[in-house]
PDB file of N, CA and C in Angstrom:
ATOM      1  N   UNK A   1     178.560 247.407 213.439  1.00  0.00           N
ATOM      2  CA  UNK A   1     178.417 247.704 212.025  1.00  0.00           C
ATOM      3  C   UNK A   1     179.359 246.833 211.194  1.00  0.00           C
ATOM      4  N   UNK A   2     180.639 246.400 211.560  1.00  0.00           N
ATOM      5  CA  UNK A   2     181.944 245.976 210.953  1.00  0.00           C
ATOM      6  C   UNK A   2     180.992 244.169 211.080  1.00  0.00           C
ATOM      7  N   UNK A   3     180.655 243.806 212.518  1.00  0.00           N
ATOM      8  CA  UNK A   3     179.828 242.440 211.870  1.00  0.00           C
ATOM      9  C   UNK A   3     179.204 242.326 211.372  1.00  0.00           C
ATOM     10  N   UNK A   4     178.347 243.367 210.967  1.00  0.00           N
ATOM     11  CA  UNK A   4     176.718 243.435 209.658  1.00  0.00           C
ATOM     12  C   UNK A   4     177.585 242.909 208.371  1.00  0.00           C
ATOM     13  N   UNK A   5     178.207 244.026 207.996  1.00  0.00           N
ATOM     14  CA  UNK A   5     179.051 243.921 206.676  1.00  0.00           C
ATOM     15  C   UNK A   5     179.893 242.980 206.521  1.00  0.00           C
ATOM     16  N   UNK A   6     180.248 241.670 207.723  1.00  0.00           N
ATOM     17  CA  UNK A   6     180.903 240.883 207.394  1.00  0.00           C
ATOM     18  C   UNK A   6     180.049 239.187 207.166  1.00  0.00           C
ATOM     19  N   UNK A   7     178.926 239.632 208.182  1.00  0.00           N
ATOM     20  CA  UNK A   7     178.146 238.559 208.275  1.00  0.00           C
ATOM     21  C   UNK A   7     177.490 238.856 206.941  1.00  0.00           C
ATOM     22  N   UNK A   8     177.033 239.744 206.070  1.00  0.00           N
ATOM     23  CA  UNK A   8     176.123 239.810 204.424  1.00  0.00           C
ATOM     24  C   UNK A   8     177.271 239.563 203.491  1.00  0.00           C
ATOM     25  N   UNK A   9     178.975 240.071 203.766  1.00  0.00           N
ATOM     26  CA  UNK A   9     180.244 239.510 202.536  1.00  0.00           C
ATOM     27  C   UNK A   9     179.463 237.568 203.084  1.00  0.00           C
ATOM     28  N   UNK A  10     180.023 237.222 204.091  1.00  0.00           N
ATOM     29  CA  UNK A  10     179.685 235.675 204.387  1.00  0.00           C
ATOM     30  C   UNK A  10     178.479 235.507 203.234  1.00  0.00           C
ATOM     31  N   UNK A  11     177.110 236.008 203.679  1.00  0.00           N
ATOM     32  CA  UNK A  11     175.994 235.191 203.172  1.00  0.00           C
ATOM     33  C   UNK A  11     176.140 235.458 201.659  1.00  0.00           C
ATOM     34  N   UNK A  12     176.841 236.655 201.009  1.00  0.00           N
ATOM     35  CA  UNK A  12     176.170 236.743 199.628  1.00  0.00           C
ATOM     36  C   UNK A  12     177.874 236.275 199.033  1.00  0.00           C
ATOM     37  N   UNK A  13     178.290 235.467 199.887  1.00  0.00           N
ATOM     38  CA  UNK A  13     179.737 234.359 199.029  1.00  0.00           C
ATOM     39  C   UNK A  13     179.137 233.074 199.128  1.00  0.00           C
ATOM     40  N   UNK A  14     178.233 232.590 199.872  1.00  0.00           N
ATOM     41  CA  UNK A  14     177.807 231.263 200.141  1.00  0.00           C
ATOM     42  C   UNK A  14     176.577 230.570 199.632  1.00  0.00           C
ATOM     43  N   UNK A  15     175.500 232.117 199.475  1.00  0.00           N
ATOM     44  CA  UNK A  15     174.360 231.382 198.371  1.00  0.00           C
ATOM     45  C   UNK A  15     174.640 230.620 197.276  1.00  0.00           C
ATOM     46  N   UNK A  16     175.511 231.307 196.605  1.00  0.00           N
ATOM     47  CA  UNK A  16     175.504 230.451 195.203  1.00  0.00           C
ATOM     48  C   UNK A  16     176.279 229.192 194.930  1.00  0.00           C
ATOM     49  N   UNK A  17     176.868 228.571 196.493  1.00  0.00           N
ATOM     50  CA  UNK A  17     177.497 227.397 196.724  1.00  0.00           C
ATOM     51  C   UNK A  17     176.002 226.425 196.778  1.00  0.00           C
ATOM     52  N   UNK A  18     175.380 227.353 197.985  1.00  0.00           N
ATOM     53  CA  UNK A  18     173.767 226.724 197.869  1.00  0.00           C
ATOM     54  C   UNK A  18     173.150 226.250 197.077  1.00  0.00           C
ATOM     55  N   UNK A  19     173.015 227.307 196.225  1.00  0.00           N
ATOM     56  CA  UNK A  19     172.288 227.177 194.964  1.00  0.00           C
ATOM     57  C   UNK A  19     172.773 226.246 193.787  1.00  0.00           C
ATOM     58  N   UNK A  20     174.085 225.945 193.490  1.00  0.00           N
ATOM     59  CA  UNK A  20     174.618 225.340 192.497  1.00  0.00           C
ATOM     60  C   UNK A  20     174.218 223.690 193.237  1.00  0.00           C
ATOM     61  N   UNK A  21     174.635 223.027 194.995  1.00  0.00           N
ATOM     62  CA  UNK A  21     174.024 222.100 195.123  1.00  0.00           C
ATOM     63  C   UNK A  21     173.003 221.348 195.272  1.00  0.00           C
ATOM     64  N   UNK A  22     172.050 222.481 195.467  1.00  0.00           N
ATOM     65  CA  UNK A  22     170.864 222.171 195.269  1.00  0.00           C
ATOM     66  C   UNK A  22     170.307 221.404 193.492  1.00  0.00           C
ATOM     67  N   UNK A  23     170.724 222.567 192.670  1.00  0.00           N
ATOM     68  CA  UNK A  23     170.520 222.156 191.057  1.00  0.00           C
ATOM     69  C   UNK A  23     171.169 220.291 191.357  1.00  0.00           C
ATOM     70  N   UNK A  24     172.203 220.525 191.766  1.00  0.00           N
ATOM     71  CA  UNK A  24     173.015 219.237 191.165  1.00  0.00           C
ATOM     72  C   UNK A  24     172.165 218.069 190.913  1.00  0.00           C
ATOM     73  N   UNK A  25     171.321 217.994 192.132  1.00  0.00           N
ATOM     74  CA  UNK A  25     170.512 216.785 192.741  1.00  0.00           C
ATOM     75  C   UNK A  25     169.446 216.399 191.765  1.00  0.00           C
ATOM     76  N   UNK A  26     169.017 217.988 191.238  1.00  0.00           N
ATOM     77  CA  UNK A  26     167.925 217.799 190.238  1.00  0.00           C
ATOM     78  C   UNK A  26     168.446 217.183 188.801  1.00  0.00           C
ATOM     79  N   UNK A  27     169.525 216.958 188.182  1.00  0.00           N
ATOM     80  CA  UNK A  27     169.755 217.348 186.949  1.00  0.00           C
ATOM     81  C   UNK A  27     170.041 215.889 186.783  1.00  0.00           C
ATOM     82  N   UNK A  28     170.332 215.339 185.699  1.00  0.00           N
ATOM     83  CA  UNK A  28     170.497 214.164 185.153  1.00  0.00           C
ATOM     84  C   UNK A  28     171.138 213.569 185.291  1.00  0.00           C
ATOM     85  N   UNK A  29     171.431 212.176 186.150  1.00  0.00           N
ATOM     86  CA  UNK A  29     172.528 211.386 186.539  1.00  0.00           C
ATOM     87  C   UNK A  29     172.962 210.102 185.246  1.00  0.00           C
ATOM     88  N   UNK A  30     174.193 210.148 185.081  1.00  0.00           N
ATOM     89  CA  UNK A  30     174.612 208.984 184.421  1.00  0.00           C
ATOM     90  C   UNK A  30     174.304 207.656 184.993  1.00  0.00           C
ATOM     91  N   UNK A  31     173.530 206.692 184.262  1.00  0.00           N
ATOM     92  CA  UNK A  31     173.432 205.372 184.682  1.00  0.00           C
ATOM     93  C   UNK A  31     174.105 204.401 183.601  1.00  0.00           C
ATOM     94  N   UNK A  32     174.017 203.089 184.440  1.00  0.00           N
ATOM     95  CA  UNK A  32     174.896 202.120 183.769  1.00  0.00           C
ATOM     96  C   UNK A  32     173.990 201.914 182.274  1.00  0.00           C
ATOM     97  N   UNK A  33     174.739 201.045 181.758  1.00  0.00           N
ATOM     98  CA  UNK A  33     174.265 200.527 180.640  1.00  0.00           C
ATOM     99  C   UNK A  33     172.832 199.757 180.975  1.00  0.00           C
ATOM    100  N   UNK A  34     171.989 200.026 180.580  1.00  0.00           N
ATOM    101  CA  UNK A  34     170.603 198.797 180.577  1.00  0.00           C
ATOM    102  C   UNK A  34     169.669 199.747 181.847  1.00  0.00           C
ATOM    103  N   UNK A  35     170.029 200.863 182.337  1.00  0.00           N
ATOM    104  CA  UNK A  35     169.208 201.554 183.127  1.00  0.00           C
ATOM    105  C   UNK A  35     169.527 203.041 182.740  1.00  0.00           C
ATOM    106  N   UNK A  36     168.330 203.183 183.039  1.00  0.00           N
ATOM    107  CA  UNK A  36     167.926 204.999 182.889  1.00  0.00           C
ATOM    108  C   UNK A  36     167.849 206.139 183.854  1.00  0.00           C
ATOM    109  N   UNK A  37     168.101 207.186 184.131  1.00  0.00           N
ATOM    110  CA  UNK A  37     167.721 207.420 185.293  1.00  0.00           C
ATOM    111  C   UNK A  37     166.288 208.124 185.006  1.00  0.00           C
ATOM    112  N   UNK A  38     165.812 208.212 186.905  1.00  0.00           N
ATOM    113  CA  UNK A  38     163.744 208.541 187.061  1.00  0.00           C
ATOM    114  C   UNK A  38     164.196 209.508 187.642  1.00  0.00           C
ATOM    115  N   UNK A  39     163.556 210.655 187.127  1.00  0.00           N
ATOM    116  CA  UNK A  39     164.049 212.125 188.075  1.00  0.00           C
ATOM    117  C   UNK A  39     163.038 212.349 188.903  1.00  0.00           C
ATOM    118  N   UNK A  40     161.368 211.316 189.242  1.00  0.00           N
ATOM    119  CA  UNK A  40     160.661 211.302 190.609  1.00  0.00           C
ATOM    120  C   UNK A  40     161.318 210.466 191.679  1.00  0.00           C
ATOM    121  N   UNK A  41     162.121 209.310 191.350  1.00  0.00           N
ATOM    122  CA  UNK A  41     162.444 209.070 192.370  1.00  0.00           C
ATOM    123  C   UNK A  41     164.114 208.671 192.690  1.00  0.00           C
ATOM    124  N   UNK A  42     164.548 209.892 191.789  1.00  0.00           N
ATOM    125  CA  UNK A  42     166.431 210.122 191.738  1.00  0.00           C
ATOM    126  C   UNK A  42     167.285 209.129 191.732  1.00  0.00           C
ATOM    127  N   UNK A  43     167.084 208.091 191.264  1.00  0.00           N
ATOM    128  CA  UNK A  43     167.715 206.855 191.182  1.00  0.00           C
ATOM    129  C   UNK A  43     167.775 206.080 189.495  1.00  0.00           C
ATOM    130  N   UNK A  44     168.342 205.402 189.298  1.00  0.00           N
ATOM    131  CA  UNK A  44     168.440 204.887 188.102  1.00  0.00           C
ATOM    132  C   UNK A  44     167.230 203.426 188.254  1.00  0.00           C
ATOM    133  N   UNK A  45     166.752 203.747 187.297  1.00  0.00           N
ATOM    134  CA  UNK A  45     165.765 202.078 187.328  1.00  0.00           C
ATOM    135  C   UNK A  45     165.927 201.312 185.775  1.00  0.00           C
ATOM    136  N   UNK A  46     166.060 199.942 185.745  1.00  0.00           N
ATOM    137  CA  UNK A  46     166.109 199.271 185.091  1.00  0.00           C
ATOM    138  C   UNK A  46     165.375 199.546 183.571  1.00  0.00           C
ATOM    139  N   UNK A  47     165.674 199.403 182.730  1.00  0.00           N
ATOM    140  CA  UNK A  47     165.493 199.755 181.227  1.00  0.00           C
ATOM    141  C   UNK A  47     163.997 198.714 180.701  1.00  0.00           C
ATOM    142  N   UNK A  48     162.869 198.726 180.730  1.00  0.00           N
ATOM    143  CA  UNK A  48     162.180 197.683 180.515  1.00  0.00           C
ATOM    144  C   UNK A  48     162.095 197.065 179.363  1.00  0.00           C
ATOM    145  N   UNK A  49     162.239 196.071 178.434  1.00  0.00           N
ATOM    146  CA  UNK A  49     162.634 195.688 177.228  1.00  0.00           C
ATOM    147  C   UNK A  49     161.985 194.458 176.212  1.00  0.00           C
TER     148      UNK A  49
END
């Protein structure tokens, strides 16, 4: 019983570590000057001009 209740304190301290890195990946990255970032393919691509 004492590992149930320690193994669910574990899981419900660690989801929202989960959850916050997951978002990260999605959200808007700073790129250099003259590029933008593409949130299909998570990388910054060149500014076309």
């Amino acid at each position: 019983m004492r590992l149930t209740f320690h193994l669910t304190l574990l899981l419900a301290l660690t989801m929202p570590i989960v959850a916050v890195a997951a978002g990260c990946s999605d959200s808007a990255m700073t790129c250099a000057e003259g590029s933008q970032w593409n949130a299909d393919t998570k990388r910054c691509d060149p500014v076309a001009s």
